[in-house]
C-alpha atoms as a PDB file:
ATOM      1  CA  UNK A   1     -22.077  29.752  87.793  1.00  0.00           C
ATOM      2  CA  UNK A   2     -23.649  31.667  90.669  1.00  0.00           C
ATOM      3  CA  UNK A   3     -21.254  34.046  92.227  1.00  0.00           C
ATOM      4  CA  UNK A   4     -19.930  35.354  88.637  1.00  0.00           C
ATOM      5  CA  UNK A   5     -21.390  38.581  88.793  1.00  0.00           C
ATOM      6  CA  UNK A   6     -21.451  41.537  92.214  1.00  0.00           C
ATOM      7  CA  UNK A   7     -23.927  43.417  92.386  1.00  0.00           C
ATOM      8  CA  UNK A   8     -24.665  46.633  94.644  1.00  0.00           C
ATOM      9  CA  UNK A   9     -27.724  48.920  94.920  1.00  0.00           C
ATOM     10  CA  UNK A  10     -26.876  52.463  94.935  1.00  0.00           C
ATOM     11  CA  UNK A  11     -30.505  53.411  96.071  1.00  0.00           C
ATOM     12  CA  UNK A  12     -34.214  51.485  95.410  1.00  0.00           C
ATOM     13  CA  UNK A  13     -34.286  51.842  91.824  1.00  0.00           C
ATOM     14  CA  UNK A  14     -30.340  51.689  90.647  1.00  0.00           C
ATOM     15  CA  UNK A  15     -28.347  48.600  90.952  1.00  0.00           C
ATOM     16  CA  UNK A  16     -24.573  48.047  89.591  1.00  0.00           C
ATOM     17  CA  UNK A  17     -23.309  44.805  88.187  1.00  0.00           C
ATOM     18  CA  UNK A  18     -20.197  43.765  87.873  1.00  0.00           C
ATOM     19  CA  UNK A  19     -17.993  41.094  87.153  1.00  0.00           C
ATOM     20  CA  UNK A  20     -15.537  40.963  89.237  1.00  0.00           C
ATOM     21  CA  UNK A  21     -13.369  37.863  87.896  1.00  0.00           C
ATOM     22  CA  UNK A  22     -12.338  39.910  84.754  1.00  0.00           C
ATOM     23  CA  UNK A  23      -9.590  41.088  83.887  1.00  0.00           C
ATOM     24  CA  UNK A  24      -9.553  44.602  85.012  1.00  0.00           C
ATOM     25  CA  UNK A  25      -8.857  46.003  81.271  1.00  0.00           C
ATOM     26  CA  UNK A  26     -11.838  44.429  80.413  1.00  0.00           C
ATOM     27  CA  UNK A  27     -14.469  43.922  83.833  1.00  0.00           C
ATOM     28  CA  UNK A  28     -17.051  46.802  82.649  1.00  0.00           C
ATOM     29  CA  UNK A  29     -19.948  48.048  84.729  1.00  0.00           C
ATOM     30  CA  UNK A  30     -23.087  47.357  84.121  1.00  0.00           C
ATOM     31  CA  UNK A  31     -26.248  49.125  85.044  1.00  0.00           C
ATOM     32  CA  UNK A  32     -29.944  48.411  85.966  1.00  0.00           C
ATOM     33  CA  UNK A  33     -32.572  51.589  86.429  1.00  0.00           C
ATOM     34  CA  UNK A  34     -35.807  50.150  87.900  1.00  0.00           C
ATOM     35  CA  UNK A  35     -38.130  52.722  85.887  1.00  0.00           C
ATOM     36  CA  UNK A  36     -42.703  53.810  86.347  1.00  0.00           C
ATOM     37  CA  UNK A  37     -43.120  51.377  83.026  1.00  0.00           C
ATOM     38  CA  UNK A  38     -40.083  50.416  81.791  1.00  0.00           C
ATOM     39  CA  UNK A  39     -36.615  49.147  83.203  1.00  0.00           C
ATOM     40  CA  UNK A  40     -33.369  49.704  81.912  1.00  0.00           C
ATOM     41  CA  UNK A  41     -30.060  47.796  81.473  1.00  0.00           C
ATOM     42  CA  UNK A  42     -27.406  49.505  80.282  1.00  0.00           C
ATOM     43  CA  UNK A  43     -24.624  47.153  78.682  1.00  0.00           C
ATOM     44  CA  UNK A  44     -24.342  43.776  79.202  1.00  0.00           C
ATOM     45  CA  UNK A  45     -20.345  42.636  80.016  1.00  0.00           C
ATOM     46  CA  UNK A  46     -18.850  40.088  79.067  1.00  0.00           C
ATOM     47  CA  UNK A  47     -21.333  37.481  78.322  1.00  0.00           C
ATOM     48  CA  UNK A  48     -19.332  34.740  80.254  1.00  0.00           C
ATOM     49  CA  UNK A  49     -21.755  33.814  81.931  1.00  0.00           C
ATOM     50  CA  UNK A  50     -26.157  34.589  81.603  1.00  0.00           C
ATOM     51  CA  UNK A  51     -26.807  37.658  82.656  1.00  0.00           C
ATOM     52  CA  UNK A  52     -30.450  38.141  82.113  1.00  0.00           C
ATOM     53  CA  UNK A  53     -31.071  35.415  85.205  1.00  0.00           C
ATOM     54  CA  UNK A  54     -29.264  38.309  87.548  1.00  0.00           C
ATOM     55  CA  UNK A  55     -31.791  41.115  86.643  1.00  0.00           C
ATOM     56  CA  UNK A  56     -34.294  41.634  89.277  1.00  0.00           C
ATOM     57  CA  UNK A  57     -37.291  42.025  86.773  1.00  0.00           C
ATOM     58  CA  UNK A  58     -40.834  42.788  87.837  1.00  0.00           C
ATOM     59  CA  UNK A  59     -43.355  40.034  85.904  1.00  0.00           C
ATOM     60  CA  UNK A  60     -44.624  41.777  83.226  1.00  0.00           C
ATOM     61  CA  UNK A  61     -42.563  44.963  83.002  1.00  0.00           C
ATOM     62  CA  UNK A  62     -41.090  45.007  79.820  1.00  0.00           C
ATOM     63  CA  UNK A  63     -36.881  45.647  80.129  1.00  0.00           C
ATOM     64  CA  UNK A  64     -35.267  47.821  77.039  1.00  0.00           C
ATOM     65  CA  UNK A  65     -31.322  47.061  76.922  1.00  0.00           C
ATOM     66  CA  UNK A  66     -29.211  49.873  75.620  1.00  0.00           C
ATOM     67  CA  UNK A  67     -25.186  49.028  74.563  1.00  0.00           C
ATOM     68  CA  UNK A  68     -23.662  52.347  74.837  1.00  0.00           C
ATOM     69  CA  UNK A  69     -21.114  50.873  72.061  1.00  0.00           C
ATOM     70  CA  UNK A  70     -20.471  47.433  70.794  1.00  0.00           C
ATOM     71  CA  UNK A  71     -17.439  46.727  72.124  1.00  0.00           C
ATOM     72  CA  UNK A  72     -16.643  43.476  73.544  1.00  0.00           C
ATOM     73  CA  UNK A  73     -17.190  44.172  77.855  1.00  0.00           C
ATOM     74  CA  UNK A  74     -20.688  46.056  76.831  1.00  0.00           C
ATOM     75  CA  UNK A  75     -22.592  43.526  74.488  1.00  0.00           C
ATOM     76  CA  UNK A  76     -21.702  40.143  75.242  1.00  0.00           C
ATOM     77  CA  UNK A  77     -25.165  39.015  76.839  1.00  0.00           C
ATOM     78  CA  UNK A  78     -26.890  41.135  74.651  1.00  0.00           C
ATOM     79  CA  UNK A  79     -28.551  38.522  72.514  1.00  0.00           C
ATOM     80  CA  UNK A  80     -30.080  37.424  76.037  1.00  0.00           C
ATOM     81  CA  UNK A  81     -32.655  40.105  75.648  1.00  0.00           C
ATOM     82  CA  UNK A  82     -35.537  40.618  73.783  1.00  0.00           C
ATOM     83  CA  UNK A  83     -35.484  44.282  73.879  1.00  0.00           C
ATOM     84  CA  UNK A  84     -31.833  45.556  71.995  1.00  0.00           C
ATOM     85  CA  UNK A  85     -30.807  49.080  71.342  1.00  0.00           C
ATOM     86  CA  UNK A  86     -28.011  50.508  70.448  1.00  0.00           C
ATOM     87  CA  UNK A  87     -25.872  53.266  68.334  1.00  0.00           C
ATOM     88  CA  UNK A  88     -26.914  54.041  64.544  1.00  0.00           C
ATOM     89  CA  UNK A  89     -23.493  54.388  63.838  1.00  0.00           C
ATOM     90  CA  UNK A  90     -22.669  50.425  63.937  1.00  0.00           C
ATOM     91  CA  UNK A  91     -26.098  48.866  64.211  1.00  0.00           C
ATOM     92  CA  UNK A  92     -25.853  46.706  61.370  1.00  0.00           C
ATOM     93  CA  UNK A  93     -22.607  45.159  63.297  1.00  0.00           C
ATOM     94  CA  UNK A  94     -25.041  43.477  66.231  1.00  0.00           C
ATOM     95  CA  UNK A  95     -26.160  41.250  63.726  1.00  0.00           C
ATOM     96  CA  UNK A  96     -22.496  39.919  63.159  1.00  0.00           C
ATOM     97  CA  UNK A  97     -20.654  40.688  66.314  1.00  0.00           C
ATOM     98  CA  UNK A  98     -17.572  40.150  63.981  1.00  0.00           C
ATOM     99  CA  UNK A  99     -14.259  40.241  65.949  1.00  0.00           C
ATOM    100  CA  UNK A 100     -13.481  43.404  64.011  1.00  0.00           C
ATOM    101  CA  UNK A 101     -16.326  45.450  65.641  1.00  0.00           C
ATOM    102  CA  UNK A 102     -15.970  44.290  68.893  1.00  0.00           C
ATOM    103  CA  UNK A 103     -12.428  43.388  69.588  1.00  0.00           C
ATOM    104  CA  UNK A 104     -13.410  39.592  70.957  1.00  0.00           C
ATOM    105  CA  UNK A 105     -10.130  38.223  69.447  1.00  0.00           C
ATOM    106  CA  UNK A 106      -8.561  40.417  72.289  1.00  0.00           C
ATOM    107  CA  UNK A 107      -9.889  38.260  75.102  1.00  0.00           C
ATOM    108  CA  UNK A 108      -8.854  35.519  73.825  1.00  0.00           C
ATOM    109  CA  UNK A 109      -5.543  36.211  73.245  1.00  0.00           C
ATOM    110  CA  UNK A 110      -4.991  38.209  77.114  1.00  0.00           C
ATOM    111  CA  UNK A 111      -2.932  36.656  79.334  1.00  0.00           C
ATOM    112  CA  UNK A 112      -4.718  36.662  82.788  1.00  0.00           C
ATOM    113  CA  UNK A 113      -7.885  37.250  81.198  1.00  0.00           C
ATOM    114  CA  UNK A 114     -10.410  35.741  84.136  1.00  0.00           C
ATOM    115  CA  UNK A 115      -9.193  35.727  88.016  1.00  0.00           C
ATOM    116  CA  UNK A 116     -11.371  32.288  88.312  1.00  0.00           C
ATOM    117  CA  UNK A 117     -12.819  30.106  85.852  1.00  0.00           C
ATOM    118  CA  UNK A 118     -16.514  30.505  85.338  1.00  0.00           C
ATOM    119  CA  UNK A 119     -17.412  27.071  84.973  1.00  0.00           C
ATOM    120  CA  UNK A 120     -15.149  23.347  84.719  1.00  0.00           C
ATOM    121  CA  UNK A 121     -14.281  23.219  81.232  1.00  0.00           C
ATOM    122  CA  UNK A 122     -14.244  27.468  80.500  1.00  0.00           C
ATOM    123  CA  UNK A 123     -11.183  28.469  77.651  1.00  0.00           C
ATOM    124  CA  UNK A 124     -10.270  31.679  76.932  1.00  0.00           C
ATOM    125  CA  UNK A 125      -9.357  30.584  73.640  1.00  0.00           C
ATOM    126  CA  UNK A 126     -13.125  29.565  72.693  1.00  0.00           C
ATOM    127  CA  UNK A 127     -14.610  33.179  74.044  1.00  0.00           C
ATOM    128  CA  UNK A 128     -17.217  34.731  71.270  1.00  0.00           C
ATOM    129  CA  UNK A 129     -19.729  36.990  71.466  1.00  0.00           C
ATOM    130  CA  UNK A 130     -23.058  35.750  70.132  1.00  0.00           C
ATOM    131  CA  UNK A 131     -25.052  38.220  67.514  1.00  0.00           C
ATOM    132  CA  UNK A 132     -27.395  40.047  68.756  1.00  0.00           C
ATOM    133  CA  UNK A 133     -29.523  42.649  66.047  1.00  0.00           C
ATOM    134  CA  UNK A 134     -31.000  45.330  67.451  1.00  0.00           C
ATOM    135  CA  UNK A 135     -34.805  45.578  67.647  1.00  0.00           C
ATOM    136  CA  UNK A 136     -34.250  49.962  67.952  1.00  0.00           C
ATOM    137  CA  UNK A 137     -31.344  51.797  66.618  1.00  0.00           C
ATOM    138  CA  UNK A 138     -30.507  55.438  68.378  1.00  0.00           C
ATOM    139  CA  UNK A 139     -29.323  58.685  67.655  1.00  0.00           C
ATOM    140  CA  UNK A 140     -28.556  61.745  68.866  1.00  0.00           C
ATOM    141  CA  UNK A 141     -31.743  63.433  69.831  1.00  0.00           C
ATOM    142  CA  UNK A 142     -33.873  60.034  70.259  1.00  0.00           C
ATOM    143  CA  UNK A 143     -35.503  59.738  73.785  1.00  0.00           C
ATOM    144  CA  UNK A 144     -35.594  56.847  75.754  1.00  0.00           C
ATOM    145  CA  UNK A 145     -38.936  56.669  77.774  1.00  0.00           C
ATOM    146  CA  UNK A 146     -39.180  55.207  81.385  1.00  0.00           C
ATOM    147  CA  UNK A 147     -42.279  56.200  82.369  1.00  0.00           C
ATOM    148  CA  UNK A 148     -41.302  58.404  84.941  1.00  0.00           C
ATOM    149  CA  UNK A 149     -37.996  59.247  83.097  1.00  0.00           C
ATOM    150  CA  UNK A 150     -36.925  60.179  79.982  1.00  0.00           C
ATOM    151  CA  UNK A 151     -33.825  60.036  78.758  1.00  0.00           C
ATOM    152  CA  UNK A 152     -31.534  61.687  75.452  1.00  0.00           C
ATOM    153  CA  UNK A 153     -29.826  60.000  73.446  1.00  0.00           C
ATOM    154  CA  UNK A 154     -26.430  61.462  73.258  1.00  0.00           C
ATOM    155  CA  UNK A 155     -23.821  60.820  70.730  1.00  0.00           C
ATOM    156  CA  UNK A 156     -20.316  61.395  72.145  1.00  0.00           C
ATOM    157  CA  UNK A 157     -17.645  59.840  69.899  1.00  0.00           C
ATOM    158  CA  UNK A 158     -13.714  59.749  69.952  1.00  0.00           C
ATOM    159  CA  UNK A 159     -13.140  56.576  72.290  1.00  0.00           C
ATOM    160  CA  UNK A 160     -15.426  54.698  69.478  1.00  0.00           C
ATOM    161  CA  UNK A 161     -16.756  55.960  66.588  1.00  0.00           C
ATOM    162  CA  UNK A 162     -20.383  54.699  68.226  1.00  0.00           C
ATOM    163  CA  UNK A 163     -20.521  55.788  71.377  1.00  0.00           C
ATOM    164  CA  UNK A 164     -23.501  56.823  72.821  1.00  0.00           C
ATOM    165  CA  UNK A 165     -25.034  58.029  75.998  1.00  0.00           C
ATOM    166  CA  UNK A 166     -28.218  58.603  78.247  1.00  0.00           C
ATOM    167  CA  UNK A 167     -28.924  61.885  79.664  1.00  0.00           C
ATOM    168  CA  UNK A 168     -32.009  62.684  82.051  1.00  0.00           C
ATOM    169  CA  UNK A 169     -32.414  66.385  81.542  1.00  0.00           C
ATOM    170  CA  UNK A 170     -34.867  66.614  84.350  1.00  0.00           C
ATOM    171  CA  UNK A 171     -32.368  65.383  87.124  1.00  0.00           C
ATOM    172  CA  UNK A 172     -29.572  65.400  85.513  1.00  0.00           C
ATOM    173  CA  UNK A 173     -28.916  61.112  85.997  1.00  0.00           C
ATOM    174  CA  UNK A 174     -26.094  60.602  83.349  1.00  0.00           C
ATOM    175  CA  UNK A 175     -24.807  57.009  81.209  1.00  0.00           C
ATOM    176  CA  UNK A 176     -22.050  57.836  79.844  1.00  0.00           C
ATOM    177  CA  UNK A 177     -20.586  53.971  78.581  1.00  0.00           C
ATOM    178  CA  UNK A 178     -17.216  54.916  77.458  1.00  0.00           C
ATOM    179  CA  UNK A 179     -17.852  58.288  76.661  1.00  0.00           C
ATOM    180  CA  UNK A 180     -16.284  59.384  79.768  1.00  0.00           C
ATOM    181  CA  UNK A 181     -15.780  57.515  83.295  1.00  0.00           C
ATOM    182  CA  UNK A 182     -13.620  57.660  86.044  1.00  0.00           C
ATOM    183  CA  UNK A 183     -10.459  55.150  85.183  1.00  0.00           C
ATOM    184  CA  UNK A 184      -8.100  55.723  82.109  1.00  0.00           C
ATOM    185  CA  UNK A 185      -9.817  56.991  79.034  1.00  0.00           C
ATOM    186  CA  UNK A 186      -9.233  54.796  76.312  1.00  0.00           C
ATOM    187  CA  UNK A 187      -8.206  56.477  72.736  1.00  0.00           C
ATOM    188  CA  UNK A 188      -5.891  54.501  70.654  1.00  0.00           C
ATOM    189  CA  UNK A 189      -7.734  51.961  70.125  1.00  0.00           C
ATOM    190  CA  UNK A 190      -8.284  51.144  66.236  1.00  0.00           C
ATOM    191  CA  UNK A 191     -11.358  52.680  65.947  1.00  0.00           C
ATOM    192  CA  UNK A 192     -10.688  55.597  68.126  1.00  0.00           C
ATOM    193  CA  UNK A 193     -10.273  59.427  67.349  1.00  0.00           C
ATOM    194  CA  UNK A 194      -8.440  61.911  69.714  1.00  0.00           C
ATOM    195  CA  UNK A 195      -9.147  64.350  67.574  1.00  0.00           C
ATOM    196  CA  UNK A 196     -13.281  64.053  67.531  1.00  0.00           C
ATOM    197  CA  UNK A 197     -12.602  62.467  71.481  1.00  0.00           C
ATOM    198  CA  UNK A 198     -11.261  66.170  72.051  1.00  0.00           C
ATOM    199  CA  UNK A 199     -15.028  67.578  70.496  1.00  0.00           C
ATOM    200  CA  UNK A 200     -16.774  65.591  73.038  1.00  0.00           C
ATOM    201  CA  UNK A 201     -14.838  66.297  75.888  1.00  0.00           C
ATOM    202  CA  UNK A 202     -15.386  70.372  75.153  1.00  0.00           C
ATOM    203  CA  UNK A 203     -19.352  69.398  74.817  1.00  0.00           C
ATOM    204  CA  UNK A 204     -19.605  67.137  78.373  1.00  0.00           C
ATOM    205  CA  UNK A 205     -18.041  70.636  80.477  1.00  0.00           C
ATOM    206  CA  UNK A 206     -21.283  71.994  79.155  1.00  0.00           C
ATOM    207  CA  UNK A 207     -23.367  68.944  80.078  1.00  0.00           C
ATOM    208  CA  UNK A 208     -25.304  69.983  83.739  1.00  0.00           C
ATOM    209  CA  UNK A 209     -25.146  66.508  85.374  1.00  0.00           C
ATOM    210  CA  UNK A 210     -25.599  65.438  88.880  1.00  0.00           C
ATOM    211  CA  UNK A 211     -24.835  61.883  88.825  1.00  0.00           C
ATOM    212  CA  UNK A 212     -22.773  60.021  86.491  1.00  0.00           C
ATOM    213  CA  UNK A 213     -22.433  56.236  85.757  1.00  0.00           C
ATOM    214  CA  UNK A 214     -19.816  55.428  83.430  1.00  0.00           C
ATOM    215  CA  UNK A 215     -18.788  52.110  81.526  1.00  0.00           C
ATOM    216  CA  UNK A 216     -15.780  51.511  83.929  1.00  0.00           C
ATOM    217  CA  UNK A 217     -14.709  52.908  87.301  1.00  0.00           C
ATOM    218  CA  UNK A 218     -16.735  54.319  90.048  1.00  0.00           C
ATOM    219  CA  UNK A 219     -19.546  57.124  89.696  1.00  0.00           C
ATOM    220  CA  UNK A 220     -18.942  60.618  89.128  1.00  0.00           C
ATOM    221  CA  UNK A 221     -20.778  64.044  90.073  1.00  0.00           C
ATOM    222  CA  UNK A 222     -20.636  66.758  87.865  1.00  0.00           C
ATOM    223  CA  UNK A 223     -17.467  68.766  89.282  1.00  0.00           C
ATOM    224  CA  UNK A 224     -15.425  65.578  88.666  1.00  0.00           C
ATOM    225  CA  UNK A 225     -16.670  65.089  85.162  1.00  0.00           C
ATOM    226  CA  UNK A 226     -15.227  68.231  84.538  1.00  0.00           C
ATOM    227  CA  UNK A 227     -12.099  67.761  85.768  1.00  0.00           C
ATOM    228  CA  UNK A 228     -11.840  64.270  83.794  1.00  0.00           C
ATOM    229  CA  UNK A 229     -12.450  66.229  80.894  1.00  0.00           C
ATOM    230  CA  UNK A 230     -10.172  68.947  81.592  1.00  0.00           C
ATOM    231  CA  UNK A 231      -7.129  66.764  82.398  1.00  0.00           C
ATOM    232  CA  UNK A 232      -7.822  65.212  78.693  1.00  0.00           C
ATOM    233  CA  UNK A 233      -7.999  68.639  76.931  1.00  0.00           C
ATOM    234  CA  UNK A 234      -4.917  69.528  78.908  1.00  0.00           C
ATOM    235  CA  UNK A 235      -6.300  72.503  80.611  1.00  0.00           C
ATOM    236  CA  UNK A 236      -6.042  71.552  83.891  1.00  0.00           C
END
């Protein structure tokens, strides 16, 4: 259905994506960096309805998708892309997509769970997430290559065991999926880890961002990245 997803351009060559007819515990953000050779699209909601028709591609500029985790609001129109990467630590799951790894059965059970139907006919009840393996796995230290940007891989667990995100060292641009963002932080979920969550939060008030983009809420500068992280550690 046309009018599923917003989208805003935060300057020529960054545009967020939302769905806005979520359920707010689940509506995620998702992002698209217009690179030199390569574009970017970093998770993929809900898979609700087909993303890949909303990406303003150039023809013949290839597009590498990175899920910052595989949990439900990042990977569900993954499979809708020919170019999948994700974290080591779960990337035999994209092949399965098993309710387990990604918490699907969740959807379908919330109450609330879309603002509008999608399209005549939509159930909650018959939401899944279709597999998607990865065609390149990441780690910490791998670089993804724009062209004109180039990106770390970052591993920053605690709010999933997976979590990953994309730092540009030169500028300081900053994906941070669930790894940190601007909303309440997630960390009892089943697969999460306070205790390894604290680890990451000590390492990102080292990390010298300038922007940040995170898998839910709005973006972030460095100074308020801190302070998120602070407020978890409890040290004001």
């Amino acid at each position: 259905m046309t009018g599923w997803f917003d989208k805003k351009a935060l300057d020529p060559a960054l545009t967020l994506i939302t769905e806005p007819f979520v359920h707010p515990y689940m509506s995620a953000n998702i992002w698209h960096l217009k690179g030199r050779d390569i574009d970017l699209l970093v998770d993929t909601g809900m898979g609700i309805c087909p993303l890949a028709p909303e990406i303003d591609r150039s023809a013949g500029k290839p597009l590498l998708v990175v899920a910052t985790h595989i949990h439900l609001d990042h990977v569900g129109s993954l499979h809708e892309f020919a170019q999948r990467a994700g974290p080591q630590k779960s990337a035999a799951e994209f092949a399965r997509m098993s309710d387990a790894a990604t918490y699907a059965h969740e959807f379908r059970q919330l109450e609330g769970a879309v603002s509008r139907l999608p399209y005549p006919g939509w159930s909650r009840e018959a939401y899944h997430i279709e597999p998607a393996p990865l065609t390149r796995v990441l780690g910490e230290g791998d670089v993804v290559d724009l062209g004109d940007r180039r990106f770390a891989v970052l591993h920053l667990p605690g709010h999933s065991p997976d979590s990953i995100a994309l730092f540009d060292e030169r500028d300081g641009l900053f994906f941070s999926g669930d790894a940190i963002y601007d909303d309440t932080l997630l960390d009892d979920l089943p697969d999460s880890d306070p205790a390894i969550y604290r680890h990451t939060m000590q390492r990102l008030l080292e990390l010298p961002i300038s922007s940040g983009h995170g898998g839910h809420g709005p973006s972030f500068d460095r100074s308020r990245m801190q302070e998120i992280a602070r407020t978890y550690l409890g040290i004001g």
